[in-house]
Protein backbone atom coordinates (compact mmCIF):
# COMPACT_ATOMS: atom_id res chain seq x y z
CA UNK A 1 -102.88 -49.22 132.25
CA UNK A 2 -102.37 -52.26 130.51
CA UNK A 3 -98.58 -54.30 129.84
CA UNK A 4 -98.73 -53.73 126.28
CA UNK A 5 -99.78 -49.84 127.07
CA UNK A 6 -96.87 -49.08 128.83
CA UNK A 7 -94.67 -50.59 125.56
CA UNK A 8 -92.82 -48.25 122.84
CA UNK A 9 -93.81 -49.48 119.57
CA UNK A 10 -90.89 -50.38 116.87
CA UNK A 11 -91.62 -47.10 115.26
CA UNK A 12 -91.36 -45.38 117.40
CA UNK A 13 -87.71 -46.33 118.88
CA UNK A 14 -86.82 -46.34 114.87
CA UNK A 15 -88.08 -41.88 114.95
CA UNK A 16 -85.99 -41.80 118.37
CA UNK A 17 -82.97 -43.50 117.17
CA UNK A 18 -83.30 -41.19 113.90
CA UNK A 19 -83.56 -37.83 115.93
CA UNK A 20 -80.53 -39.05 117.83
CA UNK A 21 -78.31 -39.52 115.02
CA UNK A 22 -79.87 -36.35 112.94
CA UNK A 23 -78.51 -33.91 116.10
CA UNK A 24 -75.23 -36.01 116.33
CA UNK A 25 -74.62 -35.27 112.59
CA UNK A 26 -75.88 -31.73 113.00
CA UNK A 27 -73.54 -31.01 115.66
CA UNK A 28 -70.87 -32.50 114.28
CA UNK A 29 -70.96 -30.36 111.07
CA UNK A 30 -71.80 -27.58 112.74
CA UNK A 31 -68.53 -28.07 114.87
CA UNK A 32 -66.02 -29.60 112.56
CA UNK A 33 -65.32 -29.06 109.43
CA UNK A 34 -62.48 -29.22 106.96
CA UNK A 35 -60.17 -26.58 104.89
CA UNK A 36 -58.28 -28.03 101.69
CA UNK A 37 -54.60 -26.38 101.00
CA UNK A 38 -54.03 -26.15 97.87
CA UNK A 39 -50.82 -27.07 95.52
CA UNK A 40 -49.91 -23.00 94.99
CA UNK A 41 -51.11 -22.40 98.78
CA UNK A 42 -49.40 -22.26 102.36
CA UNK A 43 -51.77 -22.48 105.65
CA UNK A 44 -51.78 -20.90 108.81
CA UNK A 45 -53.50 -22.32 111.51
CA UNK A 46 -54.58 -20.04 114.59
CA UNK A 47 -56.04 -21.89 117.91
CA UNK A 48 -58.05 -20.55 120.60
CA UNK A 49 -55.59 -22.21 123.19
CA UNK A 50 -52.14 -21.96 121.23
CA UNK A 51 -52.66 -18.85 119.10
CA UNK A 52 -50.68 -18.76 115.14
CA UNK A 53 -49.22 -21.81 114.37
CA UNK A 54 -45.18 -20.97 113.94
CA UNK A 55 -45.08 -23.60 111.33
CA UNK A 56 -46.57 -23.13 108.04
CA UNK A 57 -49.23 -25.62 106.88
CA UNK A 58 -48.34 -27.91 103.54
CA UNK A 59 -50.66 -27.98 100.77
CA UNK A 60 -53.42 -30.82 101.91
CA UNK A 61 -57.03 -31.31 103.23
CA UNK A 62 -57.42 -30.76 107.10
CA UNK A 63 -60.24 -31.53 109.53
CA UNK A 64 -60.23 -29.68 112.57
CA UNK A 65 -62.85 -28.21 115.29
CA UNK A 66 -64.32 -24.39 113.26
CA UNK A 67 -65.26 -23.03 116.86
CA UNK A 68 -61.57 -23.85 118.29
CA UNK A 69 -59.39 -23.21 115.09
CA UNK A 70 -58.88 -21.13 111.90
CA UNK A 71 -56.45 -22.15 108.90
CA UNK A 72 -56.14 -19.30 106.36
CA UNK A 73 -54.23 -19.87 102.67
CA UNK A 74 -51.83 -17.81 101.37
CA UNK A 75 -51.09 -17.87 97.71
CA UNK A 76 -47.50 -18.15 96.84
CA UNK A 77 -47.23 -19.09 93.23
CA UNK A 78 -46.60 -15.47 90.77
CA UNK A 79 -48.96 -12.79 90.78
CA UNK A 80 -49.35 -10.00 88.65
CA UNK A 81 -50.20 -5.91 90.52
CA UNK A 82 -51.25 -3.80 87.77
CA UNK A 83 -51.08 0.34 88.17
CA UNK A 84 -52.66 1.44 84.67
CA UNK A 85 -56.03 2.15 83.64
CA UNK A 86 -56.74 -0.88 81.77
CA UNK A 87 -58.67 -3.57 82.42
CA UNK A 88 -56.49 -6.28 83.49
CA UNK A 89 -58.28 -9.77 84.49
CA UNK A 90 -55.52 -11.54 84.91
CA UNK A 91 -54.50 -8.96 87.73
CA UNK A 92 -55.20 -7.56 91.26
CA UNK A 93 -54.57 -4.36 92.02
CA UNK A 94 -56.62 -0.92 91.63
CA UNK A 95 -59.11 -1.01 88.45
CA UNK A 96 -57.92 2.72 87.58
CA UNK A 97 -54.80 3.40 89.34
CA UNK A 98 -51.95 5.02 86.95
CA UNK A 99 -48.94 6.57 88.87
CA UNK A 100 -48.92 10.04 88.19
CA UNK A 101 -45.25 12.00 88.61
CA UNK A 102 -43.78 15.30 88.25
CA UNK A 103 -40.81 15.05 86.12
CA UNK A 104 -37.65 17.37 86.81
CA UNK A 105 -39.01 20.25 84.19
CA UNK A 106 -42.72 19.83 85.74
CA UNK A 107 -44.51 18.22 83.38
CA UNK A 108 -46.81 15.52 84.93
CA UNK A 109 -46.03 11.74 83.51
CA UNK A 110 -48.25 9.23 83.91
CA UNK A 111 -46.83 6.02 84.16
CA UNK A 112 -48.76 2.19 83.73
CA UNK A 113 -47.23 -0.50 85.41
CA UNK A 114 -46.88 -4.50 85.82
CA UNK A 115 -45.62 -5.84 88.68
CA UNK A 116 -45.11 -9.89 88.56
CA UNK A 117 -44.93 -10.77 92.49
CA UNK A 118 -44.93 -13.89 94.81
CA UNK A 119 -44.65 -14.94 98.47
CA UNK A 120 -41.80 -16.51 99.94
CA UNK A 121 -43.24 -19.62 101.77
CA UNK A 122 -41.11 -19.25 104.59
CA UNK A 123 -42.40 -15.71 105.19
CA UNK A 124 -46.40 -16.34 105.64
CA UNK A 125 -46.67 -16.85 109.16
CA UNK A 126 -44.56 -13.49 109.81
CA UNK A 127 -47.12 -12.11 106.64
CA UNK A 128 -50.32 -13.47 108.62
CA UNK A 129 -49.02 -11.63 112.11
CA UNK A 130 -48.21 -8.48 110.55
CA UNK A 131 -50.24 -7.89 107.54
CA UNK A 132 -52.96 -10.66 107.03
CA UNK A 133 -54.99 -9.02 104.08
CA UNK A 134 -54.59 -6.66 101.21
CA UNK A 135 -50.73 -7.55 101.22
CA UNK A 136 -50.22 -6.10 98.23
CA UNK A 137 -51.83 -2.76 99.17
CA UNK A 138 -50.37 -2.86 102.33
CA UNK A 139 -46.56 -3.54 101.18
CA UNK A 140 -46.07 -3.72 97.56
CA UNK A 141 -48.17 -0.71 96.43
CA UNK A 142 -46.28 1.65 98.52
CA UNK A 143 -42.77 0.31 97.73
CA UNK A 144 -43.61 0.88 93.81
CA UNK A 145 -44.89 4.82 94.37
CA UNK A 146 -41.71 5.33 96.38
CA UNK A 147 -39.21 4.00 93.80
CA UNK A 148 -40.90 5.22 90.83
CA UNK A 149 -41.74 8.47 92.48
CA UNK A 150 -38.18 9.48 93.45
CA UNK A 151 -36.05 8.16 90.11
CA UNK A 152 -38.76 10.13 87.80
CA UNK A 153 -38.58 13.21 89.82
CA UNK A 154 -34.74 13.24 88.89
CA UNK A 155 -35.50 13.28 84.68
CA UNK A 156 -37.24 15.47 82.67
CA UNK A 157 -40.09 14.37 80.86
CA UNK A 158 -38.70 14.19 76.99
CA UNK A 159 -36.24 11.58 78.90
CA UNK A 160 -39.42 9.86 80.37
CA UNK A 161 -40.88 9.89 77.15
CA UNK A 162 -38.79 6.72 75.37
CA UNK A 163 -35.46 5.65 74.90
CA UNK A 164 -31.98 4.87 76.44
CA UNK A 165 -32.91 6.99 80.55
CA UNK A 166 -36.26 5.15 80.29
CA UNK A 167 -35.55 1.67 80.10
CA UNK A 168 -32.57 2.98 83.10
CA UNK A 169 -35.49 3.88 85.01
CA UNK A 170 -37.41 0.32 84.94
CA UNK A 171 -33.86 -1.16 85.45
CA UNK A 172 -33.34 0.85 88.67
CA UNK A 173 -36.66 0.66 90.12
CA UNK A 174 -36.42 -3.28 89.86
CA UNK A 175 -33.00 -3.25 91.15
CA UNK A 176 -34.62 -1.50 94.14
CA UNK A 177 -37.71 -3.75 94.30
CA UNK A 178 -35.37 -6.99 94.30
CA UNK A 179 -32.74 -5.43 96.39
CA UNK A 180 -32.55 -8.01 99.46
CA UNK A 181 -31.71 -5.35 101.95
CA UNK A 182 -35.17 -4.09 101.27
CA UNK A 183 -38.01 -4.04 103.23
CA UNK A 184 -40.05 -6.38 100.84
CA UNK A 185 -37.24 -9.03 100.70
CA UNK A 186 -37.40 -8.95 104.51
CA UNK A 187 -40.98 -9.32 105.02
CA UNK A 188 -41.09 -12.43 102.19
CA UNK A 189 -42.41 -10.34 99.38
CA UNK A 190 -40.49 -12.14 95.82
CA UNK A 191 -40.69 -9.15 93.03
CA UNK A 192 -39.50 -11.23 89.63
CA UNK A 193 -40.39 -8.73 87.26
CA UNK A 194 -41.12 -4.70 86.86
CA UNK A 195 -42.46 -3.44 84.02
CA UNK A 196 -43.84 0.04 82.74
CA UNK A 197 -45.33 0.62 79.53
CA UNK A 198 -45.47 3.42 77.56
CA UNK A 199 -45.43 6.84 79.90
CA UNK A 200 -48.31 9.25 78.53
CA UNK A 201 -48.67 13.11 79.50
CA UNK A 202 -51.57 15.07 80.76
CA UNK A 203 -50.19 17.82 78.51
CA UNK A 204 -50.59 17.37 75.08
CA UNK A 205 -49.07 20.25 73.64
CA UNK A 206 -45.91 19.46 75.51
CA UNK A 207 -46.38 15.75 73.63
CA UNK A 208 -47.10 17.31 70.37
CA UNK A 209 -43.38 19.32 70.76
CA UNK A 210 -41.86 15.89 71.85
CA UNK A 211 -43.30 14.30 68.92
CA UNK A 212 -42.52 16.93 66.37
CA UNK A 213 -38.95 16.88 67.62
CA UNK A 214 -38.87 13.06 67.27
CA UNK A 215 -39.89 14.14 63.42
CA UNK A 216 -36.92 16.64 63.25
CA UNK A 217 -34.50 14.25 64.89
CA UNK A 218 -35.88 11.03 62.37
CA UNK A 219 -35.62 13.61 59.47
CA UNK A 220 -32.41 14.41 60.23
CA UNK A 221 -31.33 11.12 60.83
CA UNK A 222 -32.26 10.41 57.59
CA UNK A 223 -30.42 12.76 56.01
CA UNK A 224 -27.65 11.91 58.18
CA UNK A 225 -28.03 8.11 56.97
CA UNK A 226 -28.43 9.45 53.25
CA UNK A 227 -25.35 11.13 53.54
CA UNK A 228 -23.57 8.12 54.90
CA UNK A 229 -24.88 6.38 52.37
CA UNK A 230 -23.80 8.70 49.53
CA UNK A 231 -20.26 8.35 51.39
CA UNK A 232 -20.32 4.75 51.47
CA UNK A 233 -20.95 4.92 47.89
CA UNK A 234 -18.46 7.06 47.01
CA UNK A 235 -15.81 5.70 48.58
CA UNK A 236 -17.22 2.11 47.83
CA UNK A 237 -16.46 3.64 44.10
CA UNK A 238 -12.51 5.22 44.92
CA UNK A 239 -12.05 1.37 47.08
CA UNK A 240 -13.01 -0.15 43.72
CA UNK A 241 -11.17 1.81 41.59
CA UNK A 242 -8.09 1.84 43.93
CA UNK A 243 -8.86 -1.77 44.11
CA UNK A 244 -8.44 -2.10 40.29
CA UNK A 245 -5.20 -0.25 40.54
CA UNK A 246 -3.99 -2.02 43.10
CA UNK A 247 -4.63 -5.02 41.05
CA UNK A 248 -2.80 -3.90 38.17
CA UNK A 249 0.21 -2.91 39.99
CA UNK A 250 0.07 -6.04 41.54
CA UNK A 251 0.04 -7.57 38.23
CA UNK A 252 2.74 -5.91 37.10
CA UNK A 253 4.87 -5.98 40.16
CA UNK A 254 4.17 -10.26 39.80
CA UNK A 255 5.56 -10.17 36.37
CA UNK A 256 8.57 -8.48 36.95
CA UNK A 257 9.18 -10.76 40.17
CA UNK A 258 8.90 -13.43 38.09
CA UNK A 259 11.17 -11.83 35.50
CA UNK A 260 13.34 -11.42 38.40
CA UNK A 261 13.13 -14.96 39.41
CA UNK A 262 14.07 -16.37 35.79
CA UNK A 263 17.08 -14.81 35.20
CA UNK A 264 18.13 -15.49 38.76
CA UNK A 265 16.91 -19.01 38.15
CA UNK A 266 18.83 -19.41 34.56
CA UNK A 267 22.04 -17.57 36.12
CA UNK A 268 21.96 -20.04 39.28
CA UNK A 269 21.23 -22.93 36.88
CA UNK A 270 24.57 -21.60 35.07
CA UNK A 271 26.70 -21.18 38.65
CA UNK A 272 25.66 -24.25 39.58
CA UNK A 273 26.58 -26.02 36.51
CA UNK A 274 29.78 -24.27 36.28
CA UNK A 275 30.38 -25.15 39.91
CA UNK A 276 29.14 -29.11 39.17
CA UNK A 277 32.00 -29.27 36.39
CA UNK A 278 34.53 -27.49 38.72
CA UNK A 279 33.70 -30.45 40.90
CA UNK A 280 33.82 -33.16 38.59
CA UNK A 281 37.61 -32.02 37.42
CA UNK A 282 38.59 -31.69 40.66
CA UNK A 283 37.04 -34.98 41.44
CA UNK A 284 38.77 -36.81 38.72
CA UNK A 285 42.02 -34.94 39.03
CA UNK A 286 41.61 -36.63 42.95
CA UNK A 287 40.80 -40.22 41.54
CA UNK A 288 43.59 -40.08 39.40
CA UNK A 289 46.00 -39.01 42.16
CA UNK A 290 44.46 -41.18 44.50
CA UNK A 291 44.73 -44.13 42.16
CA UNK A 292 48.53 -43.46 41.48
CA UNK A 293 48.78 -43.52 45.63
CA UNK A 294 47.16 -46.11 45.89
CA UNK A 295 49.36 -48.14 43.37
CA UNK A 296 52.56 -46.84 44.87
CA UNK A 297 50.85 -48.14 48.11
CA UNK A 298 50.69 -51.41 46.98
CA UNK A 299 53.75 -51.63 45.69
CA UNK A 300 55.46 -50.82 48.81
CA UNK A 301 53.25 -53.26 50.86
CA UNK A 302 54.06 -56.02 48.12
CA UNK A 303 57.71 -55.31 48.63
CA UNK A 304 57.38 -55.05 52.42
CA UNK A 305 55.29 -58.33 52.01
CA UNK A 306 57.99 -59.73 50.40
CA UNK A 307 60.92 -58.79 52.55
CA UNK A 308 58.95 -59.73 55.98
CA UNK A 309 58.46 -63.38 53.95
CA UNK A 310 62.19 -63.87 53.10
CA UNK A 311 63.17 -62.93 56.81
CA UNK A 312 60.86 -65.13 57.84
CA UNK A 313 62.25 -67.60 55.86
CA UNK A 314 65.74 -66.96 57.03
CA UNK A 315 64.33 -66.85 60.34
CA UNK A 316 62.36 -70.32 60.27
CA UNK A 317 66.02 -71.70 58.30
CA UNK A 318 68.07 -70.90 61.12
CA UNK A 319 65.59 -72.18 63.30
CA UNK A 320 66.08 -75.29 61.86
CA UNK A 321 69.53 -75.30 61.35
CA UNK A 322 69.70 -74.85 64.99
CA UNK A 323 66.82 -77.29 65.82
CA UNK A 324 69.21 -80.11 63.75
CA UNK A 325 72.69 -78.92 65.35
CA UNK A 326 70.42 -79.39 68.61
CA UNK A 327 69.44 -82.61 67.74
CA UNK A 328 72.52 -83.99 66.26
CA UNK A 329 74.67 -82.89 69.72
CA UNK A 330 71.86 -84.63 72.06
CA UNK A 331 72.29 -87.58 69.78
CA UNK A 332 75.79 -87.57 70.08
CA UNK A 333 76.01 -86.38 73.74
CA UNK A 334 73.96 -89.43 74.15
CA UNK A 335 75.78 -92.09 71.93
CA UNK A 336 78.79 -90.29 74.02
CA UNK A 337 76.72 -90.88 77.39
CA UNK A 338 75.89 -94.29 76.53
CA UNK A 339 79.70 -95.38 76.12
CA UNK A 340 80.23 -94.63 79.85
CA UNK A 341 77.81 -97.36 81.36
CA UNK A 342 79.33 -100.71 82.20
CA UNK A 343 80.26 -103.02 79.60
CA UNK A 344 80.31 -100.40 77.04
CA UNK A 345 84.06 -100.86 76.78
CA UNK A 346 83.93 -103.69 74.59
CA UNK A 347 81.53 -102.72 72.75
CA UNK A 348 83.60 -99.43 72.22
CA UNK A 349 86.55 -101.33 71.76
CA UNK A 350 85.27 -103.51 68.95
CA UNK A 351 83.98 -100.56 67.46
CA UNK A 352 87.55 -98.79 67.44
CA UNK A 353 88.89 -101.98 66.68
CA UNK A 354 86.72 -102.34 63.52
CA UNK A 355 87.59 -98.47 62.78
CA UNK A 356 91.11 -99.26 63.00
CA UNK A 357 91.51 -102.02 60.99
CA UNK A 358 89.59 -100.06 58.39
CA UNK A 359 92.03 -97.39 58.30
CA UNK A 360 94.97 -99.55 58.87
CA UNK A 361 93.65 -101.67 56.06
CA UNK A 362 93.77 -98.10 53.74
CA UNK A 363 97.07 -97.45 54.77
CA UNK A 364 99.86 -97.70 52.11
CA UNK A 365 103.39 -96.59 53.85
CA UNK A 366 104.13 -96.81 57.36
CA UNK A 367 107.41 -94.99 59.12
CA UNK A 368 110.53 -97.09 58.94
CA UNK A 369 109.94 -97.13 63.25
CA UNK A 370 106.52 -97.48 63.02
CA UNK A 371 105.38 -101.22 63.57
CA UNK A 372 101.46 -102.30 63.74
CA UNK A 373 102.04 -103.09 67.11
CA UNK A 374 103.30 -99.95 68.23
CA UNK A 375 100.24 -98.14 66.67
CA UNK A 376 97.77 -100.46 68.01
CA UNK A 377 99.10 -99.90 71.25
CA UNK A 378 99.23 -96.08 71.04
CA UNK A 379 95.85 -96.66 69.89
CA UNK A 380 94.46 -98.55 72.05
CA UNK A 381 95.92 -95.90 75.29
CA UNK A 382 93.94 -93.41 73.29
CA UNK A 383 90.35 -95.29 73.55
CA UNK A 384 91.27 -96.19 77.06
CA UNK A 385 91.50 -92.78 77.88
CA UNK A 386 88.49 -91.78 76.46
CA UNK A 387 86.27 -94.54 78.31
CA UNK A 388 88.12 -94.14 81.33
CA UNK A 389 89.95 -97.48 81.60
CA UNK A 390 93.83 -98.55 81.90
CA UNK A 391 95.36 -99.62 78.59
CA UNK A 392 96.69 -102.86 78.07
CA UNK A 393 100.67 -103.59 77.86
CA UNK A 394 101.38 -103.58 74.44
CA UNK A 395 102.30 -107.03 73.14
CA UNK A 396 106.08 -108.41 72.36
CA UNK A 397 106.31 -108.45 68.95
């Protein structure tokens, strides 16, 4: 064999390479694939070496080995159950499943029902371990039969029929499917709404009596509300005509009030008036006397005015007459006080001298003993005496 024998052509490394990656890509979709979670959907993932997944799986797309792991969905957004025997396709539940129940009196009611539901998110994993599929019919179903089963048993079947103890009995069984001590609270199951329609009977001839009573009791009604009526009109008539009598004496009460009030008002206007000129005498009668005080006031001030001036006067004369006697005895004590300093004498004694010769000069008789010389010299012992200085020996005459 040939060199170029023994060589693999380009084709056929191309077909080997080919098969290759055809078995890789075969394998690996036939051992991975993916599993998208949707937006209204929680996952659970189970492994062969871990087992469930404790924590729930967020909406998203996730790639993961099919022959080592399993992610199942869980819707939790609302769902409706239907029990009826319609055709609901917005609904799971049984196609023709309405909830048959013996009322208290025996008569069997058949009730359709609506049940708006939802999972709690935080619930699925515990869901997935105990209940997996058919949740619903596993743990909603059975709640429903027992709540509506046991309140209906307790009415009897006109009371099932409509009205007030119907819509008590969807109240109560919702209270019970919400109730969060329940076992569907505990186990993640959401009930937002309960709703039965219409109950219908398997007896007709028992609906036939309920209906013709509903005819008596409307009839009657009717009557009763005619009869209301006709009261309501007849006492709408006695309200109006009291009303118009009412009105009149109203009238008439109003215009003798206001009677009333004029002659009060004119009599008032007359006390008042009397009272005003009452005032106004009284008030002049006081101006007058006032006026007269007031004079006599005056005058007495005036006089007071008068005497307090004069005394002043007399007071401010003496004053002055004592102010001059003042002065005039300092001026003499000191023409006096200026006699006594030395040399004074002779000017004192020219002074007395000139005195005396002015009185001697004045002098017309003279005693028959009586010389000028002896009354100069008595004279002059006098002045000596009175500035303090020996007299002089009288001259011989």
């Amino acid at each position: 064999m040939t060199n170029e024998g023994q060589k693999i052509s380009p084709i056929a490394k191309l077909l080997i390479v080919a098969s290759a990656f055809a078995v890789v890509v075969f394998l690996g979709l036939a051992t991975f694939t993916t599993k998208t979670v949707q937006g209204n959907q929680v996952g659970v993932r189970e492994t062969w070496s871990g087992g469930v997944d404790p924590d729930p799986l967020p909406p998203k797309t996730y790639f993961f080995n099919r022959w080592l792991t399993q992610i199942y969905t869980y819707e939790t957004s609302g769902q409706v159950y239907a029990m009826n025997d319609k055709d609901e396709p917005f609904a799971a539940g049984r196609r023709v499943d309405p909830l048959i129940v013996n009322s208290r009196d025996n008569q069997q009611v058949v009730f359709h029902i609506l049940v708006t539901w939802r999972i709690d998110p935080a619930h699925v994993v515990a869901l997935h371990k105990n209940y997996r599929d058919n949740i619903d019919e596993r743990l909603l179903r059975p709640a429903i039969v027992k709540f509506v089963s046991v309140r209906a048993t307790l009415q009897d079947a006109i009371d099932l029929y409509s009205g007030e103890k119907l819509n008590q009995l969807r109240s109560d069984v919702e209270h019970d499917l919400k109730d969060p001590t329940g076992n569907l609270y505990a186990n993640g199951i959401v009930v937002d709404s309960f709703v039965i329609e219409k109950p219908t009977f398997m007896n007709k001839e028992y609906v036939d009596n309920i209906e013709r009573r509903q005819v008596q009791i409307i009839i009657q009604s009717r009557a009763h509300e005619e009869q209301l009526a006709n009261e309501a009109l007849a006492l709408a008539a006695k309200s109006a005509a009291q009303k118009q009598l009412n009105e009149q004496v109203v009238a008439a009460d109003a215009a003798k009030q206001v009677a009333i009030l004029q002659q009060e008002a004119t009599a008032q206007q007359s006390i008042i008036q009397t009272s005003a000129n009452a005032k106004n005498a009284v008030t002049q009668q006081e101006a007058e006397s006032k006026k007269i005080v007031l004079a006599a006031q005056a005058e007495a001030d005036r006089q007071v005015a008068i005497s307090e001036a004069n005394k002043t006067a007399e007071l401010n004369r003496a004053v002055a007459i004592e102010a001059v006697g003042k002065a005039q005895a300092s001026a003499n004590q000191l023409l006096l006080t200026s006699y006594s300093v030395p040399g004074a004498d002779l000017y004192t004694r020219i002074q007395v001298a000139q005195s005396f010769a002015q009185a001697v000069n004045n002098v017309r008789y003279y005693p028959p003993n009586a010389t000028f010389n002896t009354i100069a010299s008595d004279f002059d012992k006098g002045v000596s005496l009175l500035v303090g200085q020996p007299a002089k020996p009288a001259a011989s005459p």
